[in-house]
PDB file of N, CA and C in Angstrom:
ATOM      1  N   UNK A   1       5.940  86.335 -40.662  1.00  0.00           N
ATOM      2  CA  UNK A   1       5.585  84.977 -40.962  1.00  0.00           C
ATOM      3  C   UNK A   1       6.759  84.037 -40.684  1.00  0.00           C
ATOM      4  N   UNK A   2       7.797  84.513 -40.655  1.00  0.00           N
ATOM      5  CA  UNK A   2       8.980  83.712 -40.812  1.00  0.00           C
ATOM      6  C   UNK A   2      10.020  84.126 -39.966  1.00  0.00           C
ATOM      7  N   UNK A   3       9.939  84.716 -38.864  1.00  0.00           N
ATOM      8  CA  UNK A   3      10.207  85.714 -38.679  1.00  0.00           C
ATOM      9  C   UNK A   3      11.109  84.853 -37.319  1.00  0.00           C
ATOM     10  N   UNK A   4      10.327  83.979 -36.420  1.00  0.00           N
ATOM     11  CA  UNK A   4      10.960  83.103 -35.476  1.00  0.00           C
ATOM     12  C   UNK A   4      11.542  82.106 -36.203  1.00  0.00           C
ATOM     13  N   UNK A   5      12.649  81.262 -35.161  1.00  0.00           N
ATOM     14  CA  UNK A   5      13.018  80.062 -35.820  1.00  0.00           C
ATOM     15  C   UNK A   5      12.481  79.158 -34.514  1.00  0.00           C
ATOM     16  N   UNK A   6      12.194  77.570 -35.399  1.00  0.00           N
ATOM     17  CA  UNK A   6      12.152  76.962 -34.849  1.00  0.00           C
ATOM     18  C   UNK A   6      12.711  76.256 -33.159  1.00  0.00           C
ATOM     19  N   UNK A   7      12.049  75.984 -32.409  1.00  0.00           N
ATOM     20  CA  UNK A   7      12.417  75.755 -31.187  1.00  0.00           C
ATOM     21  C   UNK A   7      12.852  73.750 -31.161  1.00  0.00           C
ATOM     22  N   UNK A   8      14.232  73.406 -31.151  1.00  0.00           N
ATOM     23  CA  UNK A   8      14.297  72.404 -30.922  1.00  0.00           C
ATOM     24  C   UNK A   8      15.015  72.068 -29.882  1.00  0.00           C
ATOM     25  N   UNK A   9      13.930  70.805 -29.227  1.00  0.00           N
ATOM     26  CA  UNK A   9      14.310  70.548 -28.071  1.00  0.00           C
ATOM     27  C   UNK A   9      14.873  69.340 -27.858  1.00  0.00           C
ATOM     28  N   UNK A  10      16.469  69.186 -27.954  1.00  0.00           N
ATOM     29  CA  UNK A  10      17.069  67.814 -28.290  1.00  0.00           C
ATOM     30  C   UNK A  10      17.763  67.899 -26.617  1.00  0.00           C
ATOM     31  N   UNK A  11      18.382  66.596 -26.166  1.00  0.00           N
ATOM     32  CA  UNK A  11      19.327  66.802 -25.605  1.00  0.00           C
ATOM     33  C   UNK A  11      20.634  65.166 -25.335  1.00  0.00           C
ATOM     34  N   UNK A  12      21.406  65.413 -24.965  1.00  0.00           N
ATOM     35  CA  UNK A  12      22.223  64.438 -25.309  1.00  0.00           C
ATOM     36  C   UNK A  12      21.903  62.925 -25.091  1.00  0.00           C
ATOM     37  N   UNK A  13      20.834  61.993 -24.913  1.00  0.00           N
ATOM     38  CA  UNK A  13      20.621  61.046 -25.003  1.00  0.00           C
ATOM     39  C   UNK A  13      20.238  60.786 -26.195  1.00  0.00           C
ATOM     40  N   UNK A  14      19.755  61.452 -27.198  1.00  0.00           N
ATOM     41  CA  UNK A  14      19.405  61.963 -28.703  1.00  0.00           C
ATOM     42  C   UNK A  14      20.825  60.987 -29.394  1.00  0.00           C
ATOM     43  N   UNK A  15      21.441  61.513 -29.089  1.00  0.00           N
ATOM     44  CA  UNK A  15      22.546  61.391 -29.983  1.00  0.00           C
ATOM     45  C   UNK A  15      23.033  59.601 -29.309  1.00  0.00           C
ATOM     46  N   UNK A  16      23.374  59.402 -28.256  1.00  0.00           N
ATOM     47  CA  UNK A  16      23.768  58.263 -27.724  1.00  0.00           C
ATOM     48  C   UNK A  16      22.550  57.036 -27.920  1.00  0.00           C
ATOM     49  N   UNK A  17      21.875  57.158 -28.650  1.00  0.00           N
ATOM     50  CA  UNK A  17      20.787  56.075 -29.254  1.00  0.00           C
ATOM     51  C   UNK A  17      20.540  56.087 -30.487  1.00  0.00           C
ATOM     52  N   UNK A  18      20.171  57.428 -31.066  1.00  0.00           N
ATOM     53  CA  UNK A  18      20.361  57.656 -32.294  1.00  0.00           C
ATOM     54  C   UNK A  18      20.796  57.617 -33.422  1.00  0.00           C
ATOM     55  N   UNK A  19      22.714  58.008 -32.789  1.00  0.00           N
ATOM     56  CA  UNK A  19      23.191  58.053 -34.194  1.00  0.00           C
ATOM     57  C   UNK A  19      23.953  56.304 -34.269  1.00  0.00           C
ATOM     58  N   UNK A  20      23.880  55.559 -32.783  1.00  0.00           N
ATOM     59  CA  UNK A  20      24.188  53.963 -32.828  1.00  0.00           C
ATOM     60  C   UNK A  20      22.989  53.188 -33.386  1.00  0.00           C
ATOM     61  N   UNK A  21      21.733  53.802 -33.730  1.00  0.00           N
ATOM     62  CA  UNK A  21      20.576  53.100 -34.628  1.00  0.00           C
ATOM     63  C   UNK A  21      21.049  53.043 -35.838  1.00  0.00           C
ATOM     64  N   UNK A  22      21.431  54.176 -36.193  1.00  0.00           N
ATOM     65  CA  UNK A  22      21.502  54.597 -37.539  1.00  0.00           C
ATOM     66  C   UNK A  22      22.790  54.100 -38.565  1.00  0.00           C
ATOM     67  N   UNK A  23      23.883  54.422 -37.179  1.00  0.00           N
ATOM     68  CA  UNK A  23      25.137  53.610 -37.891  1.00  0.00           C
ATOM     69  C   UNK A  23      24.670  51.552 -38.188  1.00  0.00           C
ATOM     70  N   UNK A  24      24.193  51.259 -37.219  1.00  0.00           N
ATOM     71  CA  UNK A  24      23.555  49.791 -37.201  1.00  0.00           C
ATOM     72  C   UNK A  24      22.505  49.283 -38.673  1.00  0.00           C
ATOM     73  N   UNK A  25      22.017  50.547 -38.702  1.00  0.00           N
ATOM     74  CA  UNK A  25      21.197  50.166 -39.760  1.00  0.00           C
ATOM     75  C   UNK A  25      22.206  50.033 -41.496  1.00  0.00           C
ATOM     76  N   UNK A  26      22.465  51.216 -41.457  1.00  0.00           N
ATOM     77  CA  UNK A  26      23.292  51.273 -42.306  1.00  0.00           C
ATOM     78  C   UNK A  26      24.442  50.176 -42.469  1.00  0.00           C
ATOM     79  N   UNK A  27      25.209  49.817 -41.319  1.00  0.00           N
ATOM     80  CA  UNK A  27      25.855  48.423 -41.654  1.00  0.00           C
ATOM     81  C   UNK A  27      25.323  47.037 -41.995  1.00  0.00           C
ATOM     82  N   UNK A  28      23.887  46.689 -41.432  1.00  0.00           N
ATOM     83  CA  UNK A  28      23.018  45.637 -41.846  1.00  0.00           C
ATOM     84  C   UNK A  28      22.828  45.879 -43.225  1.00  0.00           C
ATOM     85  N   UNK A  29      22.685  47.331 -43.994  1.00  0.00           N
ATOM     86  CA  UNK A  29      22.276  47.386 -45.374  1.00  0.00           C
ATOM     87  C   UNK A  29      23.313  47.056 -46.091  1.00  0.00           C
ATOM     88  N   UNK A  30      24.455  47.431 -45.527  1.00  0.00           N
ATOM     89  CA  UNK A  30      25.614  47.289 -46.304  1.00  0.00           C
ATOM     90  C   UNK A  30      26.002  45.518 -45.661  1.00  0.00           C
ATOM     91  N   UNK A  31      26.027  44.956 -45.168  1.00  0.00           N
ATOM     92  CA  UNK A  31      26.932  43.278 -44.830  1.00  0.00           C
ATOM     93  C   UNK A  31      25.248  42.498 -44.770  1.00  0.00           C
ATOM     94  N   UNK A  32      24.050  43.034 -44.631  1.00  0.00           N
ATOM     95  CA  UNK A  32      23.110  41.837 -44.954  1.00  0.00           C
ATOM     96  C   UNK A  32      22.279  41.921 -46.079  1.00  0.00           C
ATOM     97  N   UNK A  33      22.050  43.449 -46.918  1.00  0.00           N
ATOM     98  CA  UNK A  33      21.281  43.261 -48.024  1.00  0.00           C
ATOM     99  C   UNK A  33      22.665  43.864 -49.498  1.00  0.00           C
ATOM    100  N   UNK A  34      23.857  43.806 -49.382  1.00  0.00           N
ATOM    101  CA  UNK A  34      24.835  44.305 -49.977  1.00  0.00           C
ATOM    102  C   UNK A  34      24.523  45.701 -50.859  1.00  0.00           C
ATOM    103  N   UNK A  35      24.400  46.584 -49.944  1.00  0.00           N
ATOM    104  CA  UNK A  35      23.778  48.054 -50.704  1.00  0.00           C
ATOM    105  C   UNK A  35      25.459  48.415 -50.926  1.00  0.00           C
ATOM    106  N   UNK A  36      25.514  49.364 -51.910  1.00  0.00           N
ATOM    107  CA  UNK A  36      26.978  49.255 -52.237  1.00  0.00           C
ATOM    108  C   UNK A  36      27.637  50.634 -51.558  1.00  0.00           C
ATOM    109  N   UNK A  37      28.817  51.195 -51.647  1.00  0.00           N
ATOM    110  CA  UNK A  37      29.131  51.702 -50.456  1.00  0.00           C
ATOM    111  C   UNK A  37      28.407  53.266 -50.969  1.00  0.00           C
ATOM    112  N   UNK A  38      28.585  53.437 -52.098  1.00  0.00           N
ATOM    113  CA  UNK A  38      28.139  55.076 -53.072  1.00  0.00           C
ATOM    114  C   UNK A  38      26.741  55.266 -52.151  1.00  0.00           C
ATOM    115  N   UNK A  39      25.763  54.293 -51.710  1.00  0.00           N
ATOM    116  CA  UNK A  39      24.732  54.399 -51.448  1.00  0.00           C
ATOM    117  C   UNK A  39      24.101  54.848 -50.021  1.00  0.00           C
ATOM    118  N   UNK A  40      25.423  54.380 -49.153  1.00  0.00           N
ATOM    119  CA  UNK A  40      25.384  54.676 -48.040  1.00  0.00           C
ATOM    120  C   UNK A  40      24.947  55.389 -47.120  1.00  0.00           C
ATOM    121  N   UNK A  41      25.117  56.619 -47.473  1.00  0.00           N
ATOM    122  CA  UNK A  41      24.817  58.039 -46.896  1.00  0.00           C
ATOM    123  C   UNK A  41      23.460  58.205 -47.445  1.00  0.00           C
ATOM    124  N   UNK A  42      22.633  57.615 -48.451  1.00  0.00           N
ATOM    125  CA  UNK A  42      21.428  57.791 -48.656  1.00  0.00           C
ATOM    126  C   UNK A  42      20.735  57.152 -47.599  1.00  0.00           C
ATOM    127  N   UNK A  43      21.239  56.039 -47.624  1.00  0.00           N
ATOM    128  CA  UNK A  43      20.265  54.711 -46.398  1.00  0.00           C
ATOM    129  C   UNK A  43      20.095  55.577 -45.174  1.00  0.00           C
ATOM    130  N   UNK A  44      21.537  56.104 -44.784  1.00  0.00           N
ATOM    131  CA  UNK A  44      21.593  56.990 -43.350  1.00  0.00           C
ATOM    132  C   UNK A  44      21.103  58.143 -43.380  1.00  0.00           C
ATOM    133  N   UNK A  45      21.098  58.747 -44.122  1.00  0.00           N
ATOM    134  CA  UNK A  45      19.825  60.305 -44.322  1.00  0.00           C
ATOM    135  C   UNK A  45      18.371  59.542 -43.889  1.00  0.00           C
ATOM    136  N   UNK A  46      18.259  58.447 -45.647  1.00  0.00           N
ATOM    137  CA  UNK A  46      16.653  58.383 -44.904  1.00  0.00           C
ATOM    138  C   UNK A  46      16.530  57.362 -43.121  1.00  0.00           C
ATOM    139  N   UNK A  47      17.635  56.523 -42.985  1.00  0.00           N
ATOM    140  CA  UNK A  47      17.020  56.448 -42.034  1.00  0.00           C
ATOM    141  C   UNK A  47      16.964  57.114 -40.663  1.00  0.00           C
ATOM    142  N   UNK A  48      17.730  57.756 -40.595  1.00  0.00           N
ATOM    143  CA  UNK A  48      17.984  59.070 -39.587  1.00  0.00           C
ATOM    144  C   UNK A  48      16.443  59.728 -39.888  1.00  0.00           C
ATOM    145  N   UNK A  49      16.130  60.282 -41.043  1.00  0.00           N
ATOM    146  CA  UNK A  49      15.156  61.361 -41.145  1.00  0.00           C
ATOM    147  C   UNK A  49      13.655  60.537 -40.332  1.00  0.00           C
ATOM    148  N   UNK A  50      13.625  59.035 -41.133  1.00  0.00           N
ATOM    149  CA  UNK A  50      12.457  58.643 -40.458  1.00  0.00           C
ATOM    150  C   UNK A  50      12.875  58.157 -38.860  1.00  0.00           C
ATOM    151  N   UNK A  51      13.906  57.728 -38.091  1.00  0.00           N
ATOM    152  CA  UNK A  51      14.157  57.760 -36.747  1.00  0.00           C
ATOM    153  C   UNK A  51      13.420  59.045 -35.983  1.00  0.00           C
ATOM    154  N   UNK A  52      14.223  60.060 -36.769  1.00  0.00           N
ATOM    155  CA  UNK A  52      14.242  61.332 -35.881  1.00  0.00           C
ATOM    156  C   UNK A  52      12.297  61.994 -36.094  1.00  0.00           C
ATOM    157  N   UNK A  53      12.066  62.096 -36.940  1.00  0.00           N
ATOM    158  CA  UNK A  53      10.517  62.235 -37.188  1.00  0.00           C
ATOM    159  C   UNK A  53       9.212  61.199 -36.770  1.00  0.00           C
ATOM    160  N   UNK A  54       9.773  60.308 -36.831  1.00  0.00           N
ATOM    161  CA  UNK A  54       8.470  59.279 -36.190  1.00  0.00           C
ATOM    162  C   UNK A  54       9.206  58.590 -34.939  1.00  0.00           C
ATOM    163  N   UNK A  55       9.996  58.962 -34.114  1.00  0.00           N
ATOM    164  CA  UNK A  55      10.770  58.098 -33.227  1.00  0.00           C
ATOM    165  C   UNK A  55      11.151  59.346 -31.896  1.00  0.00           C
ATOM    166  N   UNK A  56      11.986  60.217 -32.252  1.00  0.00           N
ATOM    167  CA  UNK A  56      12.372  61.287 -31.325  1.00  0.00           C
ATOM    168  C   UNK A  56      11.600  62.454 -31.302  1.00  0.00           C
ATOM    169  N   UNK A  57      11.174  62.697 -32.486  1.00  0.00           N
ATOM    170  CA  UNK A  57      10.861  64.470 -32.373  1.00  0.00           C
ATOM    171  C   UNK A  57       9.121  64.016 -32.642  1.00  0.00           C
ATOM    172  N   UNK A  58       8.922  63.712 -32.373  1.00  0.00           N
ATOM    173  CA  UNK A  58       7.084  63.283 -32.778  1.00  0.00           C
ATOM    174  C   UNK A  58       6.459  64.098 -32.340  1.00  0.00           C
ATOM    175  N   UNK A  59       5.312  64.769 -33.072  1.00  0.00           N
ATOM    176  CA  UNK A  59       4.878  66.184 -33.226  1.00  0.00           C
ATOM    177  C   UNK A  59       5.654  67.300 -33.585  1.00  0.00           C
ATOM    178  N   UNK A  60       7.150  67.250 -34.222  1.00  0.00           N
ATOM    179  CA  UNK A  60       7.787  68.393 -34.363  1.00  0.00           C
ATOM    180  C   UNK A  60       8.611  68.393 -35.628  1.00  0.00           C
ATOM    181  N   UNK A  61       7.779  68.238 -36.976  1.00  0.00           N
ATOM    182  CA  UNK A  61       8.595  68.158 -38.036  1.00  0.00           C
ATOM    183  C   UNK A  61       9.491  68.741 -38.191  1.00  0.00           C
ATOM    184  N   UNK A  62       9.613  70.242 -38.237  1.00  0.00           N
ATOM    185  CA  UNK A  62      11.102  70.982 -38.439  1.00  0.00           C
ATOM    186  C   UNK A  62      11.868  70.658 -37.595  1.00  0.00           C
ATOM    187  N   UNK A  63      11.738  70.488 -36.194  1.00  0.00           N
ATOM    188  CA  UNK A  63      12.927  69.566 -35.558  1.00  0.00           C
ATOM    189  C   UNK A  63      13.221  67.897 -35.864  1.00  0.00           C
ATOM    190  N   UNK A  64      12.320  67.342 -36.565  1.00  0.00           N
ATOM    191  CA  UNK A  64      12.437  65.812 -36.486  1.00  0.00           C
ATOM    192  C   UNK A  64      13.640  66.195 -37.949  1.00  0.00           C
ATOM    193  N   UNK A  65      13.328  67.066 -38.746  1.00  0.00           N
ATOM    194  CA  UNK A  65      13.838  66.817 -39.899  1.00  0.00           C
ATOM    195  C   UNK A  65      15.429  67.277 -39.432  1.00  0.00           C
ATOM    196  N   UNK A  66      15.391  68.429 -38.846  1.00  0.00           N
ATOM    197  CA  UNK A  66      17.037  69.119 -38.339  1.00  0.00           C
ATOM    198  C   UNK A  66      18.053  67.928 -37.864  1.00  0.00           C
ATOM    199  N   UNK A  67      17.078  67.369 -37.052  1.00  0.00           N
ATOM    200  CA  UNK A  67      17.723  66.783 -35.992  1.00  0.00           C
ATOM    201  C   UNK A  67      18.230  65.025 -37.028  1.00  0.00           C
ATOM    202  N   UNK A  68      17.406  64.605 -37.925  1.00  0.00           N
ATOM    203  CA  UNK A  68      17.546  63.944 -38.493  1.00  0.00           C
ATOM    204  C   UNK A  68      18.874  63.801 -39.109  1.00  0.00           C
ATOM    205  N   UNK A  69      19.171  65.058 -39.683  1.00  0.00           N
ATOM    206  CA  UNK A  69      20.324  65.461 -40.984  1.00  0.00           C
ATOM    207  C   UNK A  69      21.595  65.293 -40.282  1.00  0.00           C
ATOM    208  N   UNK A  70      21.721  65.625 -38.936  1.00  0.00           N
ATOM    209  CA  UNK A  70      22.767  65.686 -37.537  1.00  0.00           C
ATOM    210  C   UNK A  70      23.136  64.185 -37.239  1.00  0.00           C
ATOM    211  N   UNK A  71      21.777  63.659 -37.245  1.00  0.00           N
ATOM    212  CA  UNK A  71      22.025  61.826 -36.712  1.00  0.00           C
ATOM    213  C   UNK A  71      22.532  61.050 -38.203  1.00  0.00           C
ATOM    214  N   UNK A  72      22.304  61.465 -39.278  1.00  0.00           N
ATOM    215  CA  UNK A  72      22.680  60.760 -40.695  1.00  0.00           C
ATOM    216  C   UNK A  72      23.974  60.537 -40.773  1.00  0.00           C
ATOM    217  N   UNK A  73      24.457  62.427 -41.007  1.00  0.00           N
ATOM    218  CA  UNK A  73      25.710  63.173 -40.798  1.00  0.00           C
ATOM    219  C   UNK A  73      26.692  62.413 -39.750  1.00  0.00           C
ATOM    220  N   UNK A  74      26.349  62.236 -38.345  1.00  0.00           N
ATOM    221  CA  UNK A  74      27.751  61.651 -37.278  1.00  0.00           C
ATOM    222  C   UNK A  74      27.705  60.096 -37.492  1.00  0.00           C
ATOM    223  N   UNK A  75      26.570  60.010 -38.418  1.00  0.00           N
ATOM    224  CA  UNK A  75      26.553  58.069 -38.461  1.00  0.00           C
ATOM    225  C   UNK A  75      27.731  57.866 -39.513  1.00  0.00           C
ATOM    226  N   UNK A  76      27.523  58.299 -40.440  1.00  0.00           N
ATOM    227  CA  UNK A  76      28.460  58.077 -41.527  1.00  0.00           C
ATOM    228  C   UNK A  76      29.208  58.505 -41.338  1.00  0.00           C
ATOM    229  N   UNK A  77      29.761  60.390 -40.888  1.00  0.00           N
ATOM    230  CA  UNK A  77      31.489  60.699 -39.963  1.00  0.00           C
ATOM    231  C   UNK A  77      31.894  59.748 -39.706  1.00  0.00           C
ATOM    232  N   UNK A  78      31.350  58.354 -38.698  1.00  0.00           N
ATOM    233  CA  UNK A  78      31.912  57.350 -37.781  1.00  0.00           C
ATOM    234  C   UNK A  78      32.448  56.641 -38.813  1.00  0.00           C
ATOM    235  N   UNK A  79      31.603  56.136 -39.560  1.00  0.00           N
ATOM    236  CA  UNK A  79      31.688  55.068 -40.499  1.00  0.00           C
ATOM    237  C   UNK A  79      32.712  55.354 -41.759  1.00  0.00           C
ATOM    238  N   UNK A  80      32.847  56.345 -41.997  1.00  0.00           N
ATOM    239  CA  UNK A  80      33.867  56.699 -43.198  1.00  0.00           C
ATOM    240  C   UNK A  80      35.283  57.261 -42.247  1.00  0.00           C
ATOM    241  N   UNK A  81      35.103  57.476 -40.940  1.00  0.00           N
ATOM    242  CA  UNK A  81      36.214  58.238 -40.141  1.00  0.00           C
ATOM    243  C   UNK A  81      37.304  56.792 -39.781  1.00  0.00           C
ATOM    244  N   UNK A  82      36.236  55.638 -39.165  1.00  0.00           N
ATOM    245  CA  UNK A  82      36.754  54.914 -38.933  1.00  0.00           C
ATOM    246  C   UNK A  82      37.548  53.706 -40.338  1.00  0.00           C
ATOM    247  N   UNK A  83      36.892  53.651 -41.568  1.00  0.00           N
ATOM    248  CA  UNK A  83      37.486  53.249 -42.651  1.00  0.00           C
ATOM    249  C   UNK A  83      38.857  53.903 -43.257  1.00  0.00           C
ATOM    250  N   UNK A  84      38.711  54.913 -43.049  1.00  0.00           N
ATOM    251  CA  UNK A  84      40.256  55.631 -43.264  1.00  0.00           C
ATOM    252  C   UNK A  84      41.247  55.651 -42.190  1.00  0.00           C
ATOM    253  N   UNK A  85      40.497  55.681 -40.906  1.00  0.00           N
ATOM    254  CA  UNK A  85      41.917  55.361 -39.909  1.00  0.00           C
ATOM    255  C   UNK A  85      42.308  53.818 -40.510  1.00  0.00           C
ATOM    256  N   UNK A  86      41.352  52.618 -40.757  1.00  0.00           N
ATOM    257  CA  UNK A  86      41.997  51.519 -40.742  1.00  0.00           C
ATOM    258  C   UNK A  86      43.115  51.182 -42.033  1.00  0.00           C
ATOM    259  N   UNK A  87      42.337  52.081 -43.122  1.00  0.00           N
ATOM    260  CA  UNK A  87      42.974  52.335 -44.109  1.00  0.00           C
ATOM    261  C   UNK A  87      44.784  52.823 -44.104  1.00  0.00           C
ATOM    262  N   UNK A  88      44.724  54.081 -43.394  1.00  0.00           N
ATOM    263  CA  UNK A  88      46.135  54.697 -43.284  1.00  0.00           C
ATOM    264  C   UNK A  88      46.898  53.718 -42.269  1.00  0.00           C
ATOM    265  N   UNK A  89      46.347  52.839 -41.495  1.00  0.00           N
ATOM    266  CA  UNK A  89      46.952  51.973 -40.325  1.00  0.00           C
ATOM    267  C   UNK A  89      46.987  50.831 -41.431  1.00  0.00           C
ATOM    268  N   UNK A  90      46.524  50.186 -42.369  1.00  0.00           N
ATOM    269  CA  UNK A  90      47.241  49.294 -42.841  1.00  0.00           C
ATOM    270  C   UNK A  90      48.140  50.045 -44.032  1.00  0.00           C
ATOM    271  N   UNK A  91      48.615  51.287 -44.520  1.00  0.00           N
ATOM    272  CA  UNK A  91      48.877  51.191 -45.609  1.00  0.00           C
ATOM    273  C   UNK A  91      50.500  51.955 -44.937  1.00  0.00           C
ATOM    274  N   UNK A  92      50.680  51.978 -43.433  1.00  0.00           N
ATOM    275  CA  UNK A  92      52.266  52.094 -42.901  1.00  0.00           C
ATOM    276  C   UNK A  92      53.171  50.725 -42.889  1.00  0.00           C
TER     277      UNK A  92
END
């Protein structure tokens, strides 16, 4: 019953639209509706999950959802990667 795993079929344009939706969205939540920063990574889960499920992977829930968690995940890496470089660059 369980026996295969899922077949997902992503490939790198996925990511070069995707995870720049997602980071976008997430900054509009945060500088136009002031979602506070703790919240962040929620906005970008769900909106990654609904991108990747009704947007990229359509017809393929276990991949819309995989692929979702991947686009949430490098949105916020960016976004918290790039706050601490600016961070340690102002605090020399």
């Amino acid at each position: 019953m369980f026996a295969e795993y899922p077949i997902v079929h992503t490939n790198i344009w996925d990511a070069f639209w995707a995870v720049p939706v997602v980071l976008l969205i997430v900054l509009a939540a945060k500088w136009l509706f002031g979602v506070r920063s703790s919240w962040l990574s929620t906005v970008a889960t769900i909106a990654a999950l609904l991108l990747s499920i009704f947007v990229s992977h359509r017809g393929n829930l276990a991949a819309g959802i995989f692929m979702g968690f991947f686009y949430s995940g490098a949105a916020i890496g960016i976004l918290y990667s790039v706050k601490q470089s600016y961070l340690a660059y102002r605090a020399d």
